[in-house]
C-alpha atoms as a PDB file:
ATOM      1  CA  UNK A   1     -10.818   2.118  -1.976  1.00  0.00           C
ATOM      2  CA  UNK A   2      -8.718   5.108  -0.750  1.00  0.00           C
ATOM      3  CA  UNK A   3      -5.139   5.330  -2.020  1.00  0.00           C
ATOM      4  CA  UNK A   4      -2.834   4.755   1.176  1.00  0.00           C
ATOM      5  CA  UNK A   5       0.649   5.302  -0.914  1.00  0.00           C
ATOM      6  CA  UNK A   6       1.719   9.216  -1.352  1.00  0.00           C
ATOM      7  CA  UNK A   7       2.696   9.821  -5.313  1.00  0.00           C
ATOM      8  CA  UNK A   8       6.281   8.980  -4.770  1.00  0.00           C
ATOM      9  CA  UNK A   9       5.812   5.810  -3.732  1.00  0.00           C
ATOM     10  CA  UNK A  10       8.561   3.251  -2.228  1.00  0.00           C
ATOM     11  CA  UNK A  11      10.305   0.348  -2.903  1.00  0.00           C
ATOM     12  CA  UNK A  12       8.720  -2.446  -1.806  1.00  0.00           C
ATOM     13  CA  UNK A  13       9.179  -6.465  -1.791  1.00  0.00           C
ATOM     14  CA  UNK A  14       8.263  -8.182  -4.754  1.00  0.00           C
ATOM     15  CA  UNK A  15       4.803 -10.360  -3.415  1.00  0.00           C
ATOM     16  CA  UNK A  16       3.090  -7.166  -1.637  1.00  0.00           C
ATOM     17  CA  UNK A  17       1.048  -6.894  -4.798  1.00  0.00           C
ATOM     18  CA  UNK A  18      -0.307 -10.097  -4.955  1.00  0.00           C
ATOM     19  CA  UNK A  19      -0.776  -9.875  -1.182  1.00  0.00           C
ATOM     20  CA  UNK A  20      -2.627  -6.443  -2.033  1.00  0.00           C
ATOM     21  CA  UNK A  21      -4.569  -8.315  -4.408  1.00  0.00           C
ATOM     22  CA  UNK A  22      -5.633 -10.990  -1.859  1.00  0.00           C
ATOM     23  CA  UNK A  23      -6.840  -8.798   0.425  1.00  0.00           C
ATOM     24  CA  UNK A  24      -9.310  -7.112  -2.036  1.00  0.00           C
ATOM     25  CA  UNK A  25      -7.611  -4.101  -3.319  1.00  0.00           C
ATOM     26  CA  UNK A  26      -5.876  -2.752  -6.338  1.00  0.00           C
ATOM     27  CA  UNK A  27      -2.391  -2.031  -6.069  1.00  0.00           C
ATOM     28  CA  UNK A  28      -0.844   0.904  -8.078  1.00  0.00           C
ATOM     29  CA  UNK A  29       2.669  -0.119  -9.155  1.00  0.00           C
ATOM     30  CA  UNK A  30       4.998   0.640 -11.690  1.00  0.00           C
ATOM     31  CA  UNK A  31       8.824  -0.895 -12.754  1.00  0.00           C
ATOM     32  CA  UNK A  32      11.508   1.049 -11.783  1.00  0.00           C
ATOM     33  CA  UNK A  33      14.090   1.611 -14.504  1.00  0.00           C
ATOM     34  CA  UNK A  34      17.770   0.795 -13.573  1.00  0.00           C
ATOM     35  CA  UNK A  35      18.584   4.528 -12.045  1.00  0.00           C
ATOM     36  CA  UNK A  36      15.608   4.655  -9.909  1.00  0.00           C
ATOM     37  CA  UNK A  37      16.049   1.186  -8.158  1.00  0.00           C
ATOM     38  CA  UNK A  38      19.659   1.751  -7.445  1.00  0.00           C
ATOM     39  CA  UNK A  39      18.277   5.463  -5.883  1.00  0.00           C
ATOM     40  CA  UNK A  40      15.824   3.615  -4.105  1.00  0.00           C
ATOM     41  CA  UNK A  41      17.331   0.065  -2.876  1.00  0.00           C
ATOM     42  CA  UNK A  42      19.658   2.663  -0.935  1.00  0.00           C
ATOM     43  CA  UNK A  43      16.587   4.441  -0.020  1.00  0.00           C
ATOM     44  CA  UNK A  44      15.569   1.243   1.487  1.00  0.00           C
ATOM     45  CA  UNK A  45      18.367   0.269   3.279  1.00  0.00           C
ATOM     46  CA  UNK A  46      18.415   3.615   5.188  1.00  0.00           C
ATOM     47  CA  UNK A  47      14.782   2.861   6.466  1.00  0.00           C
ATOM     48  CA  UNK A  48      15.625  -0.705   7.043  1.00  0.00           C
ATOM     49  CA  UNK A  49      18.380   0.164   9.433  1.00  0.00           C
ATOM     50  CA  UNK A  50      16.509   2.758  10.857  1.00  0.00           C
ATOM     51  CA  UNK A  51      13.477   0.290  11.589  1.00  0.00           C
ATOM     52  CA  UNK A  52      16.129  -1.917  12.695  1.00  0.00           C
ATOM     53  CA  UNK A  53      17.883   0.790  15.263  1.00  0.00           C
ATOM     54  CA  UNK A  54      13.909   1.246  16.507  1.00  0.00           C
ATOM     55  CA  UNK A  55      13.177  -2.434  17.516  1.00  0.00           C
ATOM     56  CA  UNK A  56      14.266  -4.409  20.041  1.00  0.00           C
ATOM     57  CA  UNK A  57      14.119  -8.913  20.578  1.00  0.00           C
ATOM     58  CA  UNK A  58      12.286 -10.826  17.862  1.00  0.00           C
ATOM     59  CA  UNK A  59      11.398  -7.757  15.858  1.00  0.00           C
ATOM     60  CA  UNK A  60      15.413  -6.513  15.778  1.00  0.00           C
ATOM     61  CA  UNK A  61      16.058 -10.233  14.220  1.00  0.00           C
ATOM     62  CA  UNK A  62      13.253  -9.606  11.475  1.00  0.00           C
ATOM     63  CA  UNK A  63      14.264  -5.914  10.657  1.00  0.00           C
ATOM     64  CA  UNK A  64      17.900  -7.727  10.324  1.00  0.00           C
ATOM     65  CA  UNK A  65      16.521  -9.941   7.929  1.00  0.00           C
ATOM     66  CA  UNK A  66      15.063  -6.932   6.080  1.00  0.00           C
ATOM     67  CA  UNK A  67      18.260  -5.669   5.751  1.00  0.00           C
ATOM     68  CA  UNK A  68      19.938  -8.573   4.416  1.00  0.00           C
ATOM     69  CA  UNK A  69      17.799  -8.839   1.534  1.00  0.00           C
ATOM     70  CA  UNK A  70      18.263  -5.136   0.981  1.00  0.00           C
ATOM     71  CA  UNK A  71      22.518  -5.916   0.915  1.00  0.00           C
ATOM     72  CA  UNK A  72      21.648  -8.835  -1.390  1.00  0.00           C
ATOM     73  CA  UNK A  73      19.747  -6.814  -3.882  1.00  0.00           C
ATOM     74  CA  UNK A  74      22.142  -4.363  -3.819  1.00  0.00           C
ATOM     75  CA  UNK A  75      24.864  -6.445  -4.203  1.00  0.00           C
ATOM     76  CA  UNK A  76      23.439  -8.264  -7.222  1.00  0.00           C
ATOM     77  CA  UNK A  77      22.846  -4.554  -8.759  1.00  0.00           C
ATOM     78  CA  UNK A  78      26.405  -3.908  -8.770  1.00  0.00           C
ATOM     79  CA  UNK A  79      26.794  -7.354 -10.519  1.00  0.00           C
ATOM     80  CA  UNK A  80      28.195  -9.203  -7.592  1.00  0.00           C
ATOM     81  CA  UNK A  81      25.853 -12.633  -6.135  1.00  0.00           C
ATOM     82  CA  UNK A  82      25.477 -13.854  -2.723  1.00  0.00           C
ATOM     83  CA  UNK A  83      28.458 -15.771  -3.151  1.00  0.00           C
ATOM     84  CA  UNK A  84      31.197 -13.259  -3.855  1.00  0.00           C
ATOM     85  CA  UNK A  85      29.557 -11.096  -1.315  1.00  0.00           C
ATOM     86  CA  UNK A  86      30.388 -13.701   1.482  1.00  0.00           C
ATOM     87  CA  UNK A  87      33.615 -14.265  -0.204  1.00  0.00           C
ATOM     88  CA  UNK A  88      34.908 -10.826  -0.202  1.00  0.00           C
ATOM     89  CA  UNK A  89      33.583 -10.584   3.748  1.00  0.00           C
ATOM     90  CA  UNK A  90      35.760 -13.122   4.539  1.00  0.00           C
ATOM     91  CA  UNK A  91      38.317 -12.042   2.882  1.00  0.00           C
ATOM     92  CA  UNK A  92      38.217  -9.141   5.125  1.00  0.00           C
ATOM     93  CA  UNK A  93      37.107 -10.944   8.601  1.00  0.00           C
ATOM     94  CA  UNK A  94      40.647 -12.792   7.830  1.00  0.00           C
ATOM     95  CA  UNK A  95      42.468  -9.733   6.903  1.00  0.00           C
ATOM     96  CA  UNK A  96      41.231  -7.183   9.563  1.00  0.00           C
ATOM     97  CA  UNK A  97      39.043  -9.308  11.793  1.00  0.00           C
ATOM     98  CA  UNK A  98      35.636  -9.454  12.967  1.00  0.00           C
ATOM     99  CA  UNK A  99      33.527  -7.568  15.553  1.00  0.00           C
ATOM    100  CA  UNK A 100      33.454 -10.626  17.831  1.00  0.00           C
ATOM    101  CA  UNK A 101      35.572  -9.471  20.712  1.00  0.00           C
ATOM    102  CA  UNK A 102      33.920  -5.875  20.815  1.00  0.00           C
ATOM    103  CA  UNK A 103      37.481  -3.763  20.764  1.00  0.00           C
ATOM    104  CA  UNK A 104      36.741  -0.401  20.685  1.00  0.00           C
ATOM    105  CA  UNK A 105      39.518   1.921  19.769  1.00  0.00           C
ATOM    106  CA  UNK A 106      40.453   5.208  21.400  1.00  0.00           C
ATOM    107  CA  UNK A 107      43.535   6.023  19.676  1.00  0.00           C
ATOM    108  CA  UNK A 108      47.056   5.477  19.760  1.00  0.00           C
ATOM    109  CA  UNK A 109      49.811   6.494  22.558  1.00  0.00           C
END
């Protein structure tokens, strides 16, 4: 089979190389050590919210959902889980508020 991945690779979801697998081909993978992921989960978020700025309906909700799981993984990288995530967003929706009422600012008189 023909190699589809360029030599840099990407970061990529933890089952695609069993899915690989079940489809008949070989995937070429390697770990990434703990410099590389961080490098690349951010890598990943980028083209998540890009793919995400592209789509439109049903595939906007699932590129959201891609991003998510990007925010959790790099959340539990910095040492942080789920959990304090929410936590601390709260924190903030109460302090400063949410996006909810769509107030956009132009400045101050």
């Amino acid at each position: 089979m023909e190699e589809q991945m360029n030599a840099d690779g990407k970061l990529v979801r933890d089952r695609i190389p069993e899915i690989i697998r079940g489809s008949g081909a070989e995937p070429v993978i390697y770990r990434a050590g703990a410099a590389e992921y961080r490098r690349r989960l951010r890598d990943k978020l980028l083209e998540e919210v890009d793919e995400f700025l592209a789509a439109d309906g049903e595939a906007a909700v699932e590129e959201l959902a891609d991003i998510l799981e990007v925010v959790y993984a790099l959340a539990a990288d910095l040492g942080t889980t789920r959990e304090d995530l929410e936590t601390t967003r709260a924190a903030k929706a109460a302090e400063r508020g949410t996006f909810d009422n769509r107030v956009i600012w132009t400045g101050v008189r």
